[in-house]
N, C-alpha and C. Protein backbone atom coordinates (compact mmCIF):
# COMPACT_ATOMS: atom_id res chain seq x y z
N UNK A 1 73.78 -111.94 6.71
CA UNK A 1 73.76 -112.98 7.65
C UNK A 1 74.46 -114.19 7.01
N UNK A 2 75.18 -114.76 7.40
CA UNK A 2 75.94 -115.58 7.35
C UNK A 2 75.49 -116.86 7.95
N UNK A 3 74.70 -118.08 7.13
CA UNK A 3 74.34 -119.81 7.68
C UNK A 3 74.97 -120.41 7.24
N UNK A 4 76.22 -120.22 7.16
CA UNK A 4 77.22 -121.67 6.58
C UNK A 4 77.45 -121.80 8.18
N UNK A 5 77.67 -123.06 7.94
CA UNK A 5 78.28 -124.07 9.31
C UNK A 5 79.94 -123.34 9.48
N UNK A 6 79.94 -122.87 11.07
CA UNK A 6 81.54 -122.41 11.25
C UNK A 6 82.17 -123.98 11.13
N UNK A 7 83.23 -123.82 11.13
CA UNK A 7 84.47 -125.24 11.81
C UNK A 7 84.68 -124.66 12.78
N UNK A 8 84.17 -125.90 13.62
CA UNK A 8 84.79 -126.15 15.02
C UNK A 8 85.85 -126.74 15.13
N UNK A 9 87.00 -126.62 16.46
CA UNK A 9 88.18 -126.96 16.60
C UNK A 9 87.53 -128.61 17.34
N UNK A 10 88.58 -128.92 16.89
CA UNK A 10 88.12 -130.27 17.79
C UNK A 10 88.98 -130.67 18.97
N UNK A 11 87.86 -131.32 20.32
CA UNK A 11 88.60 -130.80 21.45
C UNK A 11 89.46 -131.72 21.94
N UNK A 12 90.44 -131.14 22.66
CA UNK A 12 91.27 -132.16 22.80
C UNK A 12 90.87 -132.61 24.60
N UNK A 13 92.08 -133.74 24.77
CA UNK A 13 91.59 -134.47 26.00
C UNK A 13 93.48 -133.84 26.68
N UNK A 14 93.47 -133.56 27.96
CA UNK A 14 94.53 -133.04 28.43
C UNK A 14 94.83 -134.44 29.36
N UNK A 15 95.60 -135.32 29.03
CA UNK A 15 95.96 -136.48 29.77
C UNK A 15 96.77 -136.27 30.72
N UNK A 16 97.14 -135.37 31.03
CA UNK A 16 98.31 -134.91 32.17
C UNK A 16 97.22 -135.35 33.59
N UNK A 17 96.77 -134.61 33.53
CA UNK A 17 95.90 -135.11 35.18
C UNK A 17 95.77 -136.15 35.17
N UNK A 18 95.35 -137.22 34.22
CA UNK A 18 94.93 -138.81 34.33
C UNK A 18 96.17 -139.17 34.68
N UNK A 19 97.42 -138.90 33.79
CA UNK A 19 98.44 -139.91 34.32
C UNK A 19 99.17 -139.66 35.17
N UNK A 20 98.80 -138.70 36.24
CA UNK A 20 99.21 -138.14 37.50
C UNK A 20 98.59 -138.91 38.66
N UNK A 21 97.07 -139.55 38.39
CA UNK A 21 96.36 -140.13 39.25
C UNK A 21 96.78 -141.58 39.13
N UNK A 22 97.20 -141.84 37.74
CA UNK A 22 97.60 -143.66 37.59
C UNK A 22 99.11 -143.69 38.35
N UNK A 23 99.52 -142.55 37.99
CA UNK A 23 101.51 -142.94 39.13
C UNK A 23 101.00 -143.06 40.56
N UNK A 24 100.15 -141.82 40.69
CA UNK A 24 99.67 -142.28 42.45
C UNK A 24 99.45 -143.27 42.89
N UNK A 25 98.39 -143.61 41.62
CA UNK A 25 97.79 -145.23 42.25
C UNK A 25 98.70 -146.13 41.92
N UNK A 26 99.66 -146.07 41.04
CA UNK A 26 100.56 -147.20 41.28
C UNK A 26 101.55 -147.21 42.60
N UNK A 27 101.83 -145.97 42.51
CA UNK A 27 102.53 -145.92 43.58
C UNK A 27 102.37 -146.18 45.09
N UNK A 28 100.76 -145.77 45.51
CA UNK A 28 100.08 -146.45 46.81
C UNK A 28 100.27 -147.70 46.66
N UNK A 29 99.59 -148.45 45.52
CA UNK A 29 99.70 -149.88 45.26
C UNK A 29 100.51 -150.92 45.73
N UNK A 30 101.80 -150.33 45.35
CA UNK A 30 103.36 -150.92 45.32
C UNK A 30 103.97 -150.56 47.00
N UNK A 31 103.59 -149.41 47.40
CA UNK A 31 103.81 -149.21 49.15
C UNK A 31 103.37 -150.09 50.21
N UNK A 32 101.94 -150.13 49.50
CA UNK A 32 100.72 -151.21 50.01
C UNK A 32 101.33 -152.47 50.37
N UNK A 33 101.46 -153.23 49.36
CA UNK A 33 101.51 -154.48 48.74
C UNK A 33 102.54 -155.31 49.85
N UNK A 34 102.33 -155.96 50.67
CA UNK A 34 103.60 -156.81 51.06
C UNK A 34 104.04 -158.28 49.95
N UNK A 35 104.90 -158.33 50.42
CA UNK A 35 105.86 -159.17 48.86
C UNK A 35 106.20 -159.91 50.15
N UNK A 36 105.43 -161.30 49.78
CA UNK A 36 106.18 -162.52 50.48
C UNK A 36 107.00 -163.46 49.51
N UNK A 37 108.66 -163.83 50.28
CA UNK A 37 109.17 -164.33 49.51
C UNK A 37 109.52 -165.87 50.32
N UNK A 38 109.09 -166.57 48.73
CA UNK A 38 108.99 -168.10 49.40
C UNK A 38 110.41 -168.41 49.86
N UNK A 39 110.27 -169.32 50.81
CA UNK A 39 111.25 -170.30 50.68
C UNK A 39 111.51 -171.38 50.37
N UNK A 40 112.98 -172.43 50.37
CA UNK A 40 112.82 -173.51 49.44
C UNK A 40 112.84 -174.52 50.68
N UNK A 41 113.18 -173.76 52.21
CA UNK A 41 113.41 -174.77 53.29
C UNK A 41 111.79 -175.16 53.72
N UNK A 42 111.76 -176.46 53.99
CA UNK A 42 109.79 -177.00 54.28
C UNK A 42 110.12 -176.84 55.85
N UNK A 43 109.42 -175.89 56.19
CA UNK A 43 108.67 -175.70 57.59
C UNK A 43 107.86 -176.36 58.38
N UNK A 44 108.06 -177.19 59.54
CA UNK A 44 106.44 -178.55 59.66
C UNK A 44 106.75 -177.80 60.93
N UNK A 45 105.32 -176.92 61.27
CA UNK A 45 104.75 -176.18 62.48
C UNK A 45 104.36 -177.53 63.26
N UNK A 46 104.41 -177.74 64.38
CA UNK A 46 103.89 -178.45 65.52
C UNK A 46 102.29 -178.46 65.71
N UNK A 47 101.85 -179.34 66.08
CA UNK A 47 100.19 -179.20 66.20
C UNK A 47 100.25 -179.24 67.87
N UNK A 48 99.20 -178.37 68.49
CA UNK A 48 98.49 -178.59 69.36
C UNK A 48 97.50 -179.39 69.86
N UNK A 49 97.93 -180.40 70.86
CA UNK A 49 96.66 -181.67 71.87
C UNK A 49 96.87 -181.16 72.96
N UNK A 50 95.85 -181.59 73.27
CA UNK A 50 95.52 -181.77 74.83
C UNK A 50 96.38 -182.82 75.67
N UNK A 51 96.87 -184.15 75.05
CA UNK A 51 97.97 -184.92 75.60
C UNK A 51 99.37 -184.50 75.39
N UNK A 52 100.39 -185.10 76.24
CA UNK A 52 101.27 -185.36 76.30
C UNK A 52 101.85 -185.77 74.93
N UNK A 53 103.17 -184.98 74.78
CA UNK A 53 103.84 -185.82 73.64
C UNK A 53 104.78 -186.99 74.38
N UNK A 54 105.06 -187.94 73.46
CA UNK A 54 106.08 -188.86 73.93
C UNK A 54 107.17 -188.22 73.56
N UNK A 55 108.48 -188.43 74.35
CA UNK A 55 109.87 -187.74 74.17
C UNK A 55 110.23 -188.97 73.09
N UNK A 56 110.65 -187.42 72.34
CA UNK A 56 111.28 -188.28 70.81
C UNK A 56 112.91 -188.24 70.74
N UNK A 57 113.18 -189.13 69.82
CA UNK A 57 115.15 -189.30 70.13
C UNK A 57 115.60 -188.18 70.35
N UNK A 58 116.48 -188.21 70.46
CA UNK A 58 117.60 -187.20 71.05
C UNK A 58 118.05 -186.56 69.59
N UNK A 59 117.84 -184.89 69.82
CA UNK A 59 118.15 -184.40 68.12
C UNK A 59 120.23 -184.71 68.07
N UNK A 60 120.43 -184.28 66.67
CA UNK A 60 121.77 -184.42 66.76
C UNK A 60 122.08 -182.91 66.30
N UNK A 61 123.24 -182.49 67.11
CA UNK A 61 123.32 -181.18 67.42
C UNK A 61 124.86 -180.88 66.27
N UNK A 62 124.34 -179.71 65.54
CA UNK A 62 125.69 -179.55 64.62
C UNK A 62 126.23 -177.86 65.18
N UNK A 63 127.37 -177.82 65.86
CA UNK A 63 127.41 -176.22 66.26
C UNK A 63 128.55 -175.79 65.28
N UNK A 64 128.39 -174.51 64.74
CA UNK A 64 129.65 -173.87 63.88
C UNK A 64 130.08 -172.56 65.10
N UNK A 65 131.33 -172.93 64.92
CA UNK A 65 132.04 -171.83 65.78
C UNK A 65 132.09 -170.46 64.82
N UNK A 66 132.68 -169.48 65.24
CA UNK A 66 132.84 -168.30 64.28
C UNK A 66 134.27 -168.43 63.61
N UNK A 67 134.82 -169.04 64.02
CA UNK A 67 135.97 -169.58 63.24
C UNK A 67 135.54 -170.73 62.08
N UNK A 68 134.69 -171.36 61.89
CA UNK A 68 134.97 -172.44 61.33
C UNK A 68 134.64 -173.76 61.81
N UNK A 69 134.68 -173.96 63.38
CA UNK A 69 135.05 -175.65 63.24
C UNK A 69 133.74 -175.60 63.76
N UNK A 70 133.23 -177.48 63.25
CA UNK A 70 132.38 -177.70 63.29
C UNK A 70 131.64 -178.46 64.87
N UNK A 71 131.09 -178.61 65.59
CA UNK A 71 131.01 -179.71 66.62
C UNK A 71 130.07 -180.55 66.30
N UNK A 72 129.81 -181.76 66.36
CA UNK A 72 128.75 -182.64 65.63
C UNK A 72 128.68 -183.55 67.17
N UNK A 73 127.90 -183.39 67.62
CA UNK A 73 127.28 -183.96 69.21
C UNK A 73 128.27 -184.04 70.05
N UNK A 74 129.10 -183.29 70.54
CA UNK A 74 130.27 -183.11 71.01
C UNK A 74 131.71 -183.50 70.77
N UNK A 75 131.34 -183.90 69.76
CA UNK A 75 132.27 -184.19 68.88
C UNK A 75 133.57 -183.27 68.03
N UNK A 76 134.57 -183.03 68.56
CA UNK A 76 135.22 -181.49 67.33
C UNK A 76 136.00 -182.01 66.38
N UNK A 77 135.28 -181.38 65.12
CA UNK A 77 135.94 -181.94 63.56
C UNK A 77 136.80 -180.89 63.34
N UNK A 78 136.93 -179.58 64.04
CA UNK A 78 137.95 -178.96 63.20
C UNK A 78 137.23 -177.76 62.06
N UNK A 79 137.70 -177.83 60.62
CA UNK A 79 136.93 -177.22 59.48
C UNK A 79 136.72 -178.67 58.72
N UNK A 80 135.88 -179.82 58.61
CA UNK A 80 135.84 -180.29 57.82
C UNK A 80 135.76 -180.21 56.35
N UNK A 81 135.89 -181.34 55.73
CA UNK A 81 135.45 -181.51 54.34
C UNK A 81 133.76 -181.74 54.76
N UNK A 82 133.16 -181.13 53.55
CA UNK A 82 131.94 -182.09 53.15
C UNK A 82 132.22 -183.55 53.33
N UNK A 83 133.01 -184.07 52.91
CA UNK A 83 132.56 -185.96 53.20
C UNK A 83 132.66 -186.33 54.71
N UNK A 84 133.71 -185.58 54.91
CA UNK A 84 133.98 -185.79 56.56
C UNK A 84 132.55 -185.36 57.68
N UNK A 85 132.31 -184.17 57.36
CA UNK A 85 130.99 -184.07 58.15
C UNK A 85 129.68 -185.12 57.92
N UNK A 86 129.74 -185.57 56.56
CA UNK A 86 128.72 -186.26 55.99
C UNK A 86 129.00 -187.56 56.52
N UNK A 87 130.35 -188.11 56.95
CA UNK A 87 130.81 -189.21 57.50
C UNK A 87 130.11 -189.13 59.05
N UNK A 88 130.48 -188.02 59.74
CA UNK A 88 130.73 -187.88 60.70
C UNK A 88 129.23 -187.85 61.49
N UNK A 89 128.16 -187.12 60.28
CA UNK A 89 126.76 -187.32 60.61
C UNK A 89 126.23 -188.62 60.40
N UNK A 90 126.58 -189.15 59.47
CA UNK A 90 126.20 -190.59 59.29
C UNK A 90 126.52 -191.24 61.09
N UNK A 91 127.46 -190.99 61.59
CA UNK A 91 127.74 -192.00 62.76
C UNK A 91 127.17 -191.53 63.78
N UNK A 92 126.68 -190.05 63.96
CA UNK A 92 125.83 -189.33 65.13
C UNK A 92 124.57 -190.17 65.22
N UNK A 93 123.99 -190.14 63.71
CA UNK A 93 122.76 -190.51 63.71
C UNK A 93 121.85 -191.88 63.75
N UNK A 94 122.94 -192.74 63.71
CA UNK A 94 122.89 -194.04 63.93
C UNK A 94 122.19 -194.88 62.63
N UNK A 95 121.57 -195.94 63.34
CA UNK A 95 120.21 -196.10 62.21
C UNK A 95 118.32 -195.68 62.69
N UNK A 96 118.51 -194.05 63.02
CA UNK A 96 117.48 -193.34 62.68
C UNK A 96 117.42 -193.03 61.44
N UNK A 97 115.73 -193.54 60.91
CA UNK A 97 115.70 -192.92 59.31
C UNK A 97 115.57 -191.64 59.06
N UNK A 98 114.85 -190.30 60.24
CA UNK A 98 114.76 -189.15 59.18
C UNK A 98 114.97 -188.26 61.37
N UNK A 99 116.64 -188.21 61.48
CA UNK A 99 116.62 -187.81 62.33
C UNK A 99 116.32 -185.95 62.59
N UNK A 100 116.36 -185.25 63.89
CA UNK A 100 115.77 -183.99 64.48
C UNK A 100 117.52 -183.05 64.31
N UNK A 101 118.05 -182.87 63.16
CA UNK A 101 118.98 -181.96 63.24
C UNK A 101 119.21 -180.23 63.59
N UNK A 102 119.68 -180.06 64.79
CA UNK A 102 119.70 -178.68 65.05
C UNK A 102 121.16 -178.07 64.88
N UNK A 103 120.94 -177.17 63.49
CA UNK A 103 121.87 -176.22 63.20
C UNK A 103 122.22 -175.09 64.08
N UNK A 104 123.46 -175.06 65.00
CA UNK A 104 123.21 -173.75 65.78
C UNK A 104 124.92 -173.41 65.48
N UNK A 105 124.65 -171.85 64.84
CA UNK A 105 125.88 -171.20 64.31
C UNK A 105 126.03 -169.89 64.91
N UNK A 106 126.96 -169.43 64.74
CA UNK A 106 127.85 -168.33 65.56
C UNK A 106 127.07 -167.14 64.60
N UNK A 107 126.53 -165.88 65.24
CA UNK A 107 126.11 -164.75 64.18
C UNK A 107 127.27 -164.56 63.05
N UNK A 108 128.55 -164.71 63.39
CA UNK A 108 129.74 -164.36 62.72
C UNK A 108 130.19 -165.38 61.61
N UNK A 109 129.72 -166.64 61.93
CA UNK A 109 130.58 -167.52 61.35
C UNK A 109 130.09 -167.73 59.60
N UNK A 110 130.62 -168.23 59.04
CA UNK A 110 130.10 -167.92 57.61
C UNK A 110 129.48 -168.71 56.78
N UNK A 111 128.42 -167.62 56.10
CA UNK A 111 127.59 -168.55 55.59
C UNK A 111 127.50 -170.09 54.82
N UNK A 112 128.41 -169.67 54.40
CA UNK A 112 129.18 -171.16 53.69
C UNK A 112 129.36 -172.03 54.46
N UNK A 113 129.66 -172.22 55.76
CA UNK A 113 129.78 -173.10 56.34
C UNK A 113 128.05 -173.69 56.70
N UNK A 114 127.17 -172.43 56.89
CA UNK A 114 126.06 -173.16 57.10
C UNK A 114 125.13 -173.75 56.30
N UNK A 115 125.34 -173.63 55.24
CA UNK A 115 125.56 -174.24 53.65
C UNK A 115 125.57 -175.80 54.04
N UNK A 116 127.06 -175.67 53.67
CA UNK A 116 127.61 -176.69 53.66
C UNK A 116 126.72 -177.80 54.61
N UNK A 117 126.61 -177.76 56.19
CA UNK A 117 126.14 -178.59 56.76
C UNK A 117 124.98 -178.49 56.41
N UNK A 118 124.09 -177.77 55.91
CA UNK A 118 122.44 -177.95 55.37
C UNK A 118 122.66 -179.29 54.42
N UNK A 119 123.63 -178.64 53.35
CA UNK A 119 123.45 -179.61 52.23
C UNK A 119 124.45 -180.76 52.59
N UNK A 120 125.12 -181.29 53.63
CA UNK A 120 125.46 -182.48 54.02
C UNK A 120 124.40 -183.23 54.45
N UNK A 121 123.44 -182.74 55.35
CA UNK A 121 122.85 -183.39 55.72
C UNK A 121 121.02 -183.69 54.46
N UNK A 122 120.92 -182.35 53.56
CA UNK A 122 119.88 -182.81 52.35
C UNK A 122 120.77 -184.14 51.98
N UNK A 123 121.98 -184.09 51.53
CA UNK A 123 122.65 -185.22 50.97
C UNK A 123 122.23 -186.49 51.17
N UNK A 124 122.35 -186.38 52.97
CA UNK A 124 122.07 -187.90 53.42
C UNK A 124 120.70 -188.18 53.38
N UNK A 125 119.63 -187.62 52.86
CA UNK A 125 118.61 -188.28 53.14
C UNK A 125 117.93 -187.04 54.49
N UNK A 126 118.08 -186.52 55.32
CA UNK A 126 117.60 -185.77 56.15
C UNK A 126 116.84 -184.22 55.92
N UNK A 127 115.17 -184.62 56.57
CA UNK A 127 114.85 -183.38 56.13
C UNK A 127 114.07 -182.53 57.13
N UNK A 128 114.51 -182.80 58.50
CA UNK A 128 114.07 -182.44 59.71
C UNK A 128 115.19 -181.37 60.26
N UNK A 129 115.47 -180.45 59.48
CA UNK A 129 116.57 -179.38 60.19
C UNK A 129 116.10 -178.25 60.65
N UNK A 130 116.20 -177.83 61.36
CA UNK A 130 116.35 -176.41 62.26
C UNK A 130 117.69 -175.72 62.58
N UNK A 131 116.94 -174.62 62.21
CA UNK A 131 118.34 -173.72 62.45
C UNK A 131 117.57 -172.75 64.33
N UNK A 132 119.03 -172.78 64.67
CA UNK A 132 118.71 -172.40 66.31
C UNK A 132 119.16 -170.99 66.00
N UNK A 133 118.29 -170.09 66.88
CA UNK A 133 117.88 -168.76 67.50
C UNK A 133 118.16 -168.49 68.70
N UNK A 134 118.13 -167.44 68.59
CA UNK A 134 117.99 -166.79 70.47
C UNK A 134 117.39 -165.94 70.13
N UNK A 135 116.06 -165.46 71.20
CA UNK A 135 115.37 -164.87 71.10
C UNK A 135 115.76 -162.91 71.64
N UNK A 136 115.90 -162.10 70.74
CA UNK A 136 116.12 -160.95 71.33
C UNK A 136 115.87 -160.48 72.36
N UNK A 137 116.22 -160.06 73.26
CA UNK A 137 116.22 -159.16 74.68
C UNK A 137 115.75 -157.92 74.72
N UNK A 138 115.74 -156.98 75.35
CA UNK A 138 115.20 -155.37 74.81
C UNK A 138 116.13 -155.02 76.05
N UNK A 139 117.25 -155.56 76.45
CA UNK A 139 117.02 -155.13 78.10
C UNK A 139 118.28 -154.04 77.94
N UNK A 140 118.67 -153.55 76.50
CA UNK A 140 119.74 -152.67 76.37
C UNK A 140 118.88 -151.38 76.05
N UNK A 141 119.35 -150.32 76.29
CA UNK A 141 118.66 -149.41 75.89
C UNK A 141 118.86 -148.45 74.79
């Protein structure tokens, strides 16, 4: 009879299944997850009353054609320079201090141009811009 102590193997751990369940779960994780990405433009949502608003000035309207030229309250500049539009907004806007600017550009026309009039008008001091939409239709099939 034999009482010596056998050696035992010592057991191992099979990590394959564990790190099959951590890719899953990363991977649900990351599917999951919505990723909001900030922006640098400040958004001021409208509040809801029960009264009447008072009609506020008249916004000043900047349209980009898909070519290029600019219209600044019916006004046609053509392709301006930056100073020229920045001129040209200065005189739309009178002496309002922080006027209602609506950016409305051609789907086509290029981004640079809508650039440009953003940061003509950050330039001057203005931080009330909107960029104009049209709201999709469904009525194509």
């Amino acid at each position: 009879m034999n009482l010596s102590p056998q050696k035992s193997d010592e057991p191992d751990v099979n990590l394959t299944p564990m790190i099959d369940v951590v890719f899953l779960l990363l991977l649900f994780f990351m599917v999951s997850t919505s990723f909001i990405r900030e922006s640098s433009l400040k958004v001021d949502l409208p509040e809801a009353t029960g009264q009447a608003f008072v009609e506020q000035e008249k916004p000043v309207d900047i349209i980009i054609n898909a070519d290029g030229q600019f219209i600044v309250n019916n006004i046609s500049l053509g392709t301006p320079s930056k100073a020229e539009l920045s001129a040209q907004l200065k005189l739309a806007v009178g002496e309002i201090a922080d006027p209602h600017i609506i950016i409305t550009a051609d789907a086509k026309a290029d981004y640079q141009n809508i650039v440009t009039a953003m940061d003509s008008a950050q330039q001057l001091g203005y931080s009330r811009l909107t960029l104009a939409t049209r709201q999709k239709t469904n009525d194509k099939p």
